[in-house]
PDB file of N, CA and C in Angstrom:
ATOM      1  N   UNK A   1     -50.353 -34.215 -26.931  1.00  0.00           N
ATOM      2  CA  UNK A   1     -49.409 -33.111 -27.073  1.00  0.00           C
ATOM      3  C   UNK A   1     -50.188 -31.837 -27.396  1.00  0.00           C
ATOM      4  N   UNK A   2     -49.833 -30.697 -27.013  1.00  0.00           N
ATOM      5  CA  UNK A   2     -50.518 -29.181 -27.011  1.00  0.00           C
ATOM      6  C   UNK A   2     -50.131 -28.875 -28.554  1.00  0.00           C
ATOM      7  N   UNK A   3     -51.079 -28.364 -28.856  1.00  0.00           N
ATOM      8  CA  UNK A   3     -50.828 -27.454 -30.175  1.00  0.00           C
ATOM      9  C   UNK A   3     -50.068 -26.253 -30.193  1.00  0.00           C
ATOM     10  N   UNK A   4     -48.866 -26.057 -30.736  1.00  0.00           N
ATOM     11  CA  UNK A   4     -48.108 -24.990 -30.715  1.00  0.00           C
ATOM     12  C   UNK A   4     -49.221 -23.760 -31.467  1.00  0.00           C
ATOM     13  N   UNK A   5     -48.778 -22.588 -30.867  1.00  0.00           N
ATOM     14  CA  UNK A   5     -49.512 -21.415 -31.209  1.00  0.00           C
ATOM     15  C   UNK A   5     -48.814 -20.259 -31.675  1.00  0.00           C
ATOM     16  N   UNK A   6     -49.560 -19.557 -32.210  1.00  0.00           N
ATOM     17  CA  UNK A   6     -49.028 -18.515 -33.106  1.00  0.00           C
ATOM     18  C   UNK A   6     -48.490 -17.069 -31.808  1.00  0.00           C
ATOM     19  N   UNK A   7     -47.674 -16.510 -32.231  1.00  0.00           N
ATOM     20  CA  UNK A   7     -47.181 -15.595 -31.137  1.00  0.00           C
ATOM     21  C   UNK A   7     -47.578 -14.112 -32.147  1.00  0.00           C
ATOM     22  N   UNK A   8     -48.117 -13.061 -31.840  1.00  0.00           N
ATOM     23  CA  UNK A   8     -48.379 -12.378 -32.491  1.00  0.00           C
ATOM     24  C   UNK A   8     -48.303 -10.757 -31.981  1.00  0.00           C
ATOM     25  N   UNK A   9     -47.589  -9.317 -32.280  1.00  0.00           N
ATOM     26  CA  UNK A   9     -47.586  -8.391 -31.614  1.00  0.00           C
ATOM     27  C   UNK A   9     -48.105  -7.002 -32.612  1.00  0.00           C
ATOM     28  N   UNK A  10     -49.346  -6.961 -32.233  1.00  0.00           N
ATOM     29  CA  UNK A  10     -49.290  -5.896 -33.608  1.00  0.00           C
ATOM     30  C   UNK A  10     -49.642  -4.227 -32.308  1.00  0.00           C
ATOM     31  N   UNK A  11     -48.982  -3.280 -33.504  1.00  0.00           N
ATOM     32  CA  UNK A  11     -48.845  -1.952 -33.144  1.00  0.00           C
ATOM     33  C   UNK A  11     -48.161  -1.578 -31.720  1.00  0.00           C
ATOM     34  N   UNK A  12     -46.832  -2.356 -31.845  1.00  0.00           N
ATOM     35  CA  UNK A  12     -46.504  -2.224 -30.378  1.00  0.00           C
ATOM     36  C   UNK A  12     -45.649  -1.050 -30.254  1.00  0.00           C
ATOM     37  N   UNK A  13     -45.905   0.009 -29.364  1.00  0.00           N
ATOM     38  CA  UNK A  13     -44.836   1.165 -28.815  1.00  0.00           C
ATOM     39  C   UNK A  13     -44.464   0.671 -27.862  1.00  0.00           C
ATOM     40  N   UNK A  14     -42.858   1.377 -27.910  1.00  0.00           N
ATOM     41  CA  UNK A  14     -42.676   1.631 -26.221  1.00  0.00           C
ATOM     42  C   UNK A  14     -41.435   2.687 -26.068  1.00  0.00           C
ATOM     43  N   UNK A  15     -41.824   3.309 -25.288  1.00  0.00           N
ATOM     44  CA  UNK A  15     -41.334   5.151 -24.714  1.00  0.00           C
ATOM     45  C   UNK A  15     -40.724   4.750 -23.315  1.00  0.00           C
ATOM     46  N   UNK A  16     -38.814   5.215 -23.589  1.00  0.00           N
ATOM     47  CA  UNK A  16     -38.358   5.168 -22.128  1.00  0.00           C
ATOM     48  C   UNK A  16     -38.269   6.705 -21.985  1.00  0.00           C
ATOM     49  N   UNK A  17     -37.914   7.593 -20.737  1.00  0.00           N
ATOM     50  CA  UNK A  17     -37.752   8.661 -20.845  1.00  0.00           C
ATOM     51  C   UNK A  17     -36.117   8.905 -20.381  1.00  0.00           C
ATOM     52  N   UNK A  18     -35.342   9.537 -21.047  1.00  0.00           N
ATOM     53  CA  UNK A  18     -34.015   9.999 -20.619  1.00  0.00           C
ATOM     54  C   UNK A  18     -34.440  11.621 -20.180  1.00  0.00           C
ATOM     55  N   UNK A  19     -34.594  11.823 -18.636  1.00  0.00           N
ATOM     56  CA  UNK A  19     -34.426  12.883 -18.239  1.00  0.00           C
ATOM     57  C   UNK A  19     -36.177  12.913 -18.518  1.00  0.00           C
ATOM     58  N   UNK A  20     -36.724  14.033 -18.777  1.00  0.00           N
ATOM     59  CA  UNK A  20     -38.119  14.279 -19.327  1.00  0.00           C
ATOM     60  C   UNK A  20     -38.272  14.379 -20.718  1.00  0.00           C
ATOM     61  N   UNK A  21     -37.239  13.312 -21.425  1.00  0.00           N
ATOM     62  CA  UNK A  21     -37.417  13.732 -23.170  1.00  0.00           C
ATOM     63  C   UNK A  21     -37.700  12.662 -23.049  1.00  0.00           C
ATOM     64  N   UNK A  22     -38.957  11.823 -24.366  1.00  0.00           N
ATOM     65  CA  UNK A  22     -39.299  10.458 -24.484  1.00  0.00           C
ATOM     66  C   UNK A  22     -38.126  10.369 -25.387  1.00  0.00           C
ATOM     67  N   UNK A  23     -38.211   8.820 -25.464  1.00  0.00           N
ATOM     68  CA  UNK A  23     -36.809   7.994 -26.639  1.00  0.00           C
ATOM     69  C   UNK A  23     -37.975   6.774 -26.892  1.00  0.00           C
ATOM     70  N   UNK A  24     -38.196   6.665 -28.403  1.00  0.00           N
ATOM     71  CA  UNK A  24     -39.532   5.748 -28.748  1.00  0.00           C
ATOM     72  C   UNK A  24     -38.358   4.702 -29.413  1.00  0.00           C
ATOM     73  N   UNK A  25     -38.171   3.748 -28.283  1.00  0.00           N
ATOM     74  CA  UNK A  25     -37.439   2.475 -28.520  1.00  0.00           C
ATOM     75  C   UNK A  25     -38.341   1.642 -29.786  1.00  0.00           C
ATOM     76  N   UNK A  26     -39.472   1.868 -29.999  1.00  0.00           N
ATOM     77  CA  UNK A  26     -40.669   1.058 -30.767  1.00  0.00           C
ATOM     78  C   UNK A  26     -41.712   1.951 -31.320  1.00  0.00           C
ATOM     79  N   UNK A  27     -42.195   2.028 -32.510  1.00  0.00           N
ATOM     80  CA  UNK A  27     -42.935   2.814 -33.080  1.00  0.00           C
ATOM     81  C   UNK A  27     -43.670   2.045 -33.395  1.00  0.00           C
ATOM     82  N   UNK A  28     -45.030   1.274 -33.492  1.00  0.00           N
ATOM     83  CA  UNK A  28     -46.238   0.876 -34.360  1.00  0.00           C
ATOM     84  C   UNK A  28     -45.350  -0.654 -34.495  1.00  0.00           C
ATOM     85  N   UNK A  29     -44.565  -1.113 -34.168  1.00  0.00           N
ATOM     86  CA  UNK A  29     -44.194  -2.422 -34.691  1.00  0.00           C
ATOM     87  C   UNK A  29     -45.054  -3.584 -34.614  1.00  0.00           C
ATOM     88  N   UNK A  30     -45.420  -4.482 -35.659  1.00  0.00           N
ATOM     89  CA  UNK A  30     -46.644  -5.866 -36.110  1.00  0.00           C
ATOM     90  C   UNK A  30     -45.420  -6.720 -36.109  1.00  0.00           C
ATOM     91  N   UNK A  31     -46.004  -8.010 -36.146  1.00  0.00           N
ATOM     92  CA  UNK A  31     -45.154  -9.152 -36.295  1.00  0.00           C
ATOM     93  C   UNK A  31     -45.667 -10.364 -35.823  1.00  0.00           C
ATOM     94  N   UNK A  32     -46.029 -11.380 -37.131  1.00  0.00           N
ATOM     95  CA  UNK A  32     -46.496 -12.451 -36.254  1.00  0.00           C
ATOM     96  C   UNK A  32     -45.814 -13.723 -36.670  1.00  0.00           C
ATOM     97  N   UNK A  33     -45.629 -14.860 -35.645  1.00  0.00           N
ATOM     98  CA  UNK A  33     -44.243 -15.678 -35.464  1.00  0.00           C
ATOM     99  C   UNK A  33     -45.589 -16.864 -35.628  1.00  0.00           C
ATOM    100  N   UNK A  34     -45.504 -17.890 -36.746  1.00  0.00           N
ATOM    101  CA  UNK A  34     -46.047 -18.820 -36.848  1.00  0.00           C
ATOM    102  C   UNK A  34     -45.453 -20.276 -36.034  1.00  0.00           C
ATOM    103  N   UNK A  35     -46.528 -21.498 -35.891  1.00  0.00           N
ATOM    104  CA  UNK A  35     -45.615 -22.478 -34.967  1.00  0.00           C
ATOM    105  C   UNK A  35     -44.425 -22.952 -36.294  1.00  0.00           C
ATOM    106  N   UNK A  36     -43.552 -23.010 -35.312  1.00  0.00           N
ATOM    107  CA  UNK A  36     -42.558 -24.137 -36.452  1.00  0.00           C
ATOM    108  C   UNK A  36     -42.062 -23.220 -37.257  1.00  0.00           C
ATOM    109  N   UNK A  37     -41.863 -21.698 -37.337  1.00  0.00           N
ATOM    110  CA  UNK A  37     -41.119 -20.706 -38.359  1.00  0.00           C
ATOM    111  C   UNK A  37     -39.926 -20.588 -37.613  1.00  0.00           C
ATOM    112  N   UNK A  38     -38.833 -19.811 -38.891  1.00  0.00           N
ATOM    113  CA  UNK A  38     -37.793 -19.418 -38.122  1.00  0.00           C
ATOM    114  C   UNK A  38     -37.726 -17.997 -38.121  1.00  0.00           C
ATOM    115  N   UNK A  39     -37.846 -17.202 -37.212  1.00  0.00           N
ATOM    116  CA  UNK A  39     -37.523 -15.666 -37.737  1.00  0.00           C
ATOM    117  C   UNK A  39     -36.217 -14.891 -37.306  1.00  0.00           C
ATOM    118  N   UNK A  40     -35.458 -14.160 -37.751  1.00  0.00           N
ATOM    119  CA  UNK A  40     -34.443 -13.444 -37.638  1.00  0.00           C
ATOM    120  C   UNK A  40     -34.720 -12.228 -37.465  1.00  0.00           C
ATOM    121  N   UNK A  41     -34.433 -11.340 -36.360  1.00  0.00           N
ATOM    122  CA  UNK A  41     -35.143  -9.799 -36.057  1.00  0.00           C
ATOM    123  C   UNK A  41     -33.460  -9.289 -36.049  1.00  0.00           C
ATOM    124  N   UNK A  42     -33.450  -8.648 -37.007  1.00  0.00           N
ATOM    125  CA  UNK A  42     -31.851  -8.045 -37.366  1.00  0.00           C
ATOM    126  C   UNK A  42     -32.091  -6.627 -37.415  1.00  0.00           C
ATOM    127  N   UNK A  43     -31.022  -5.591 -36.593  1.00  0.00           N
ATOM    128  CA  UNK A  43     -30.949  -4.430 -37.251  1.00  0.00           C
ATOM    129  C   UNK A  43     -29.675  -4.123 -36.649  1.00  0.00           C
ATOM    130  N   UNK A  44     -29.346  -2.754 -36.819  1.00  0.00           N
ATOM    131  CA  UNK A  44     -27.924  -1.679 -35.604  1.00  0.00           C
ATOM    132  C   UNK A  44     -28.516  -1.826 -34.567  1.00  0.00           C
ATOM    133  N   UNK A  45     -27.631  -1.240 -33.530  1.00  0.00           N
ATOM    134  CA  UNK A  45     -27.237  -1.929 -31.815  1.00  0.00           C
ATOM    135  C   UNK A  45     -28.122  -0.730 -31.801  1.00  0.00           C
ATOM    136  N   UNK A  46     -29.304  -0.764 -30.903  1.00  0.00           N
ATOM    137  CA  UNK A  46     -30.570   0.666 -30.558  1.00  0.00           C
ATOM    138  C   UNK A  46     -30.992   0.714 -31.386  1.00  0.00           C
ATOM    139  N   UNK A  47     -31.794  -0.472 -32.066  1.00  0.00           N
ATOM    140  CA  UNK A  47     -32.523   0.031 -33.294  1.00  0.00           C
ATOM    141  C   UNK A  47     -33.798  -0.691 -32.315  1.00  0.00           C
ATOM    142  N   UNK A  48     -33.909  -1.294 -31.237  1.00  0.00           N
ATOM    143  CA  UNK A  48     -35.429  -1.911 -30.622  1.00  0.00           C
ATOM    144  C   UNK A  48     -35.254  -3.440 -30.741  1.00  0.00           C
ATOM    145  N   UNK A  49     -34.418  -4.446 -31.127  1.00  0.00           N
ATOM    146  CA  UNK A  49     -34.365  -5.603 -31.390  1.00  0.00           C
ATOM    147  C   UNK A  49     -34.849  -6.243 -29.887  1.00  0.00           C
ATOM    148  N   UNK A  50     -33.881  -5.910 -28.997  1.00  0.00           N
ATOM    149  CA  UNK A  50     -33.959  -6.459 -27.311  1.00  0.00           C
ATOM    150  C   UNK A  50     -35.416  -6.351 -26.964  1.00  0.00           C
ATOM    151  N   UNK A  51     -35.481  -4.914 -27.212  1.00  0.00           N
ATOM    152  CA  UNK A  51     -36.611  -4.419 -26.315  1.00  0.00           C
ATOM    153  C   UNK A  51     -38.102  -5.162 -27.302  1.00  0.00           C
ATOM    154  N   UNK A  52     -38.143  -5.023 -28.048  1.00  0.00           N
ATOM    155  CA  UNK A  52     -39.386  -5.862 -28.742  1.00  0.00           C
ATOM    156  C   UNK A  52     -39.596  -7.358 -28.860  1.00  0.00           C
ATOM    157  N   UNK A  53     -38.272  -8.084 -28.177  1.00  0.00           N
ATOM    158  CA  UNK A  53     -38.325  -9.654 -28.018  1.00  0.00           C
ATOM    159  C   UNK A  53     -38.339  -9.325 -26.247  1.00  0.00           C
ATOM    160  N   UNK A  54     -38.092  -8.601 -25.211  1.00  0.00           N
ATOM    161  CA  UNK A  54     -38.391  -8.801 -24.352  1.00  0.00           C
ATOM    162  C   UNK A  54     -39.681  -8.106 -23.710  1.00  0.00           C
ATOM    163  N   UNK A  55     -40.733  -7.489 -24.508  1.00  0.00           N
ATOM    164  CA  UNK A  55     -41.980  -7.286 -24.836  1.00  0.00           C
ATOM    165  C   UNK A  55     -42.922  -8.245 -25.255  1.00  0.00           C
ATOM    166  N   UNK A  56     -42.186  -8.814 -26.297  1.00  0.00           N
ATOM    167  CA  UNK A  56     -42.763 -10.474 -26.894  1.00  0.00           C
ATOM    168  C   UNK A  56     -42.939 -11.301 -25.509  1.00  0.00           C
ATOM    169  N   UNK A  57     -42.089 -11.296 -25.260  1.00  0.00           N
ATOM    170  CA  UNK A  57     -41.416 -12.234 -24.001  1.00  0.00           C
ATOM    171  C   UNK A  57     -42.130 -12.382 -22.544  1.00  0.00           C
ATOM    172  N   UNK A  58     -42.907 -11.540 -22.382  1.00  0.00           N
ATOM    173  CA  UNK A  58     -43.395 -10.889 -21.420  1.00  0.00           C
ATOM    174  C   UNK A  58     -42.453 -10.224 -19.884  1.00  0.00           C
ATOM    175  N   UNK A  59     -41.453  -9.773 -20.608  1.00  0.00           N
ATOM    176  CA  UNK A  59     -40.724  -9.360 -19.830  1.00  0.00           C
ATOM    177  C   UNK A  59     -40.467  -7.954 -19.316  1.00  0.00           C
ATOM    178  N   UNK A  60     -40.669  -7.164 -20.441  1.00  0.00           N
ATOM    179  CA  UNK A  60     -40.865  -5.720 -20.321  1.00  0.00           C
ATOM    180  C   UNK A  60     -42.587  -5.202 -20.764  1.00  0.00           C
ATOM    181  N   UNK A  61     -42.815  -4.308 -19.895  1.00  0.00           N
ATOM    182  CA  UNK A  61     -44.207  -3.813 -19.916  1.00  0.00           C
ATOM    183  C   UNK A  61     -43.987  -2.748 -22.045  1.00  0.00           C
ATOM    184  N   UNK A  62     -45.367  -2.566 -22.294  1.00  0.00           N
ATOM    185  CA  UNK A  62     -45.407  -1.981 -23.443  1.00  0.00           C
ATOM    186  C   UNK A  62     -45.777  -0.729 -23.073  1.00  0.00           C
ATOM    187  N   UNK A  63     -45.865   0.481 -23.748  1.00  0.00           N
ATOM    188  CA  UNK A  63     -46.506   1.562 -23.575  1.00  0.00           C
ATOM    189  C   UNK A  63     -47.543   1.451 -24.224  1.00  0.00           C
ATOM    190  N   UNK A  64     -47.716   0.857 -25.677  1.00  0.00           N
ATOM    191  CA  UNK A  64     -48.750   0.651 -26.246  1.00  0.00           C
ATOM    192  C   UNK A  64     -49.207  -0.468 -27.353  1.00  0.00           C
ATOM    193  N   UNK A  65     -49.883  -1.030 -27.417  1.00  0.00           N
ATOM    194  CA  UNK A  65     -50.405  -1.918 -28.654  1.00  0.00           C
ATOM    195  C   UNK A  65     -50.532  -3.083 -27.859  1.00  0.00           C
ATOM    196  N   UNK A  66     -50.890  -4.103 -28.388  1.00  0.00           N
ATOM    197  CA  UNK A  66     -51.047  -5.546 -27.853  1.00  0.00           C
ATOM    198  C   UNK A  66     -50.051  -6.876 -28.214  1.00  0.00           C
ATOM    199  N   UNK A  67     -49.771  -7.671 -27.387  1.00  0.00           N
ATOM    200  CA  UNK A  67     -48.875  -8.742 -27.604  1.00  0.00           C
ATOM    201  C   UNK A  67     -50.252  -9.739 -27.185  1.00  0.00           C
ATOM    202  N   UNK A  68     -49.744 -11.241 -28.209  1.00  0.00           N
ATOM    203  CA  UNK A  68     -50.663 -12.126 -27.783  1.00  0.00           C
ATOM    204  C   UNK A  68     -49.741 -13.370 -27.997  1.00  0.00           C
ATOM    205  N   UNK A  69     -49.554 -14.238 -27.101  1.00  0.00           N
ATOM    206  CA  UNK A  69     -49.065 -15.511 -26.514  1.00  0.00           C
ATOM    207  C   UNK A  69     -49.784 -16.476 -26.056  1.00  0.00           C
ATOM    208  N   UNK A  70     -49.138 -17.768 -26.492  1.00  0.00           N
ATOM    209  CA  UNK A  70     -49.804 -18.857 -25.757  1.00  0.00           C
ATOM    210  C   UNK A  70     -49.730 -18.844 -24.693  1.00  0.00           C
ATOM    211  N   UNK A  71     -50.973 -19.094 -23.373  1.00  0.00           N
ATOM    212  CA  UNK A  71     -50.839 -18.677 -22.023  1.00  0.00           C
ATOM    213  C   UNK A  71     -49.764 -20.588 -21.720  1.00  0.00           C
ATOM    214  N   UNK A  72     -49.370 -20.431 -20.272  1.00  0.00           N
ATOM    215  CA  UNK A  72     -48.368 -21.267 -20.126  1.00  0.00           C
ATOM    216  C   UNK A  72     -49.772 -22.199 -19.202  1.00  0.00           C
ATOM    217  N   UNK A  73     -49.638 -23.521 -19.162  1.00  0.00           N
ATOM    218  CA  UNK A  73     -50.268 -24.157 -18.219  1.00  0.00           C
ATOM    219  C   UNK A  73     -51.436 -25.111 -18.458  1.00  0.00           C
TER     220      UNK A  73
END
């Protein structure tokens, strides 16, 4: 059996633009998800919750900082 791995995102931005004004969905956000933890990412509706689990996720590109994941395979 594979060793579960640590999921980890430190200093992550990310900038959509409405029109030519940036909107910083993510400022500097860290966070690291141990194997076997439970975490709860709670805030108000546009506070970045989506967008920083589908960053985690590898689903949405970052503007800045690094995400690190167990590769699949």
């Amino acid at each position: 059996m594979a060793e579960a791995a640590t999921v980890e995102a430190r200093e992550v931005s990310k900038v959509f633009f409405s029109g030519s004004d940036p909107v910083w969905a993510l400022d500097g956000v860290s966070l690291t998800l141990d194997p076997g933890s439970f975490t709860c990412i709670v805030g108000p509706s546009g506070c970045g919750k989506s967008t920083l689990l589908r960053i985690m996720g590898g689903l949405e590109p970052l503007t800045s900082g690094e995400v690190r994941r167990p590769q699949s395979g």
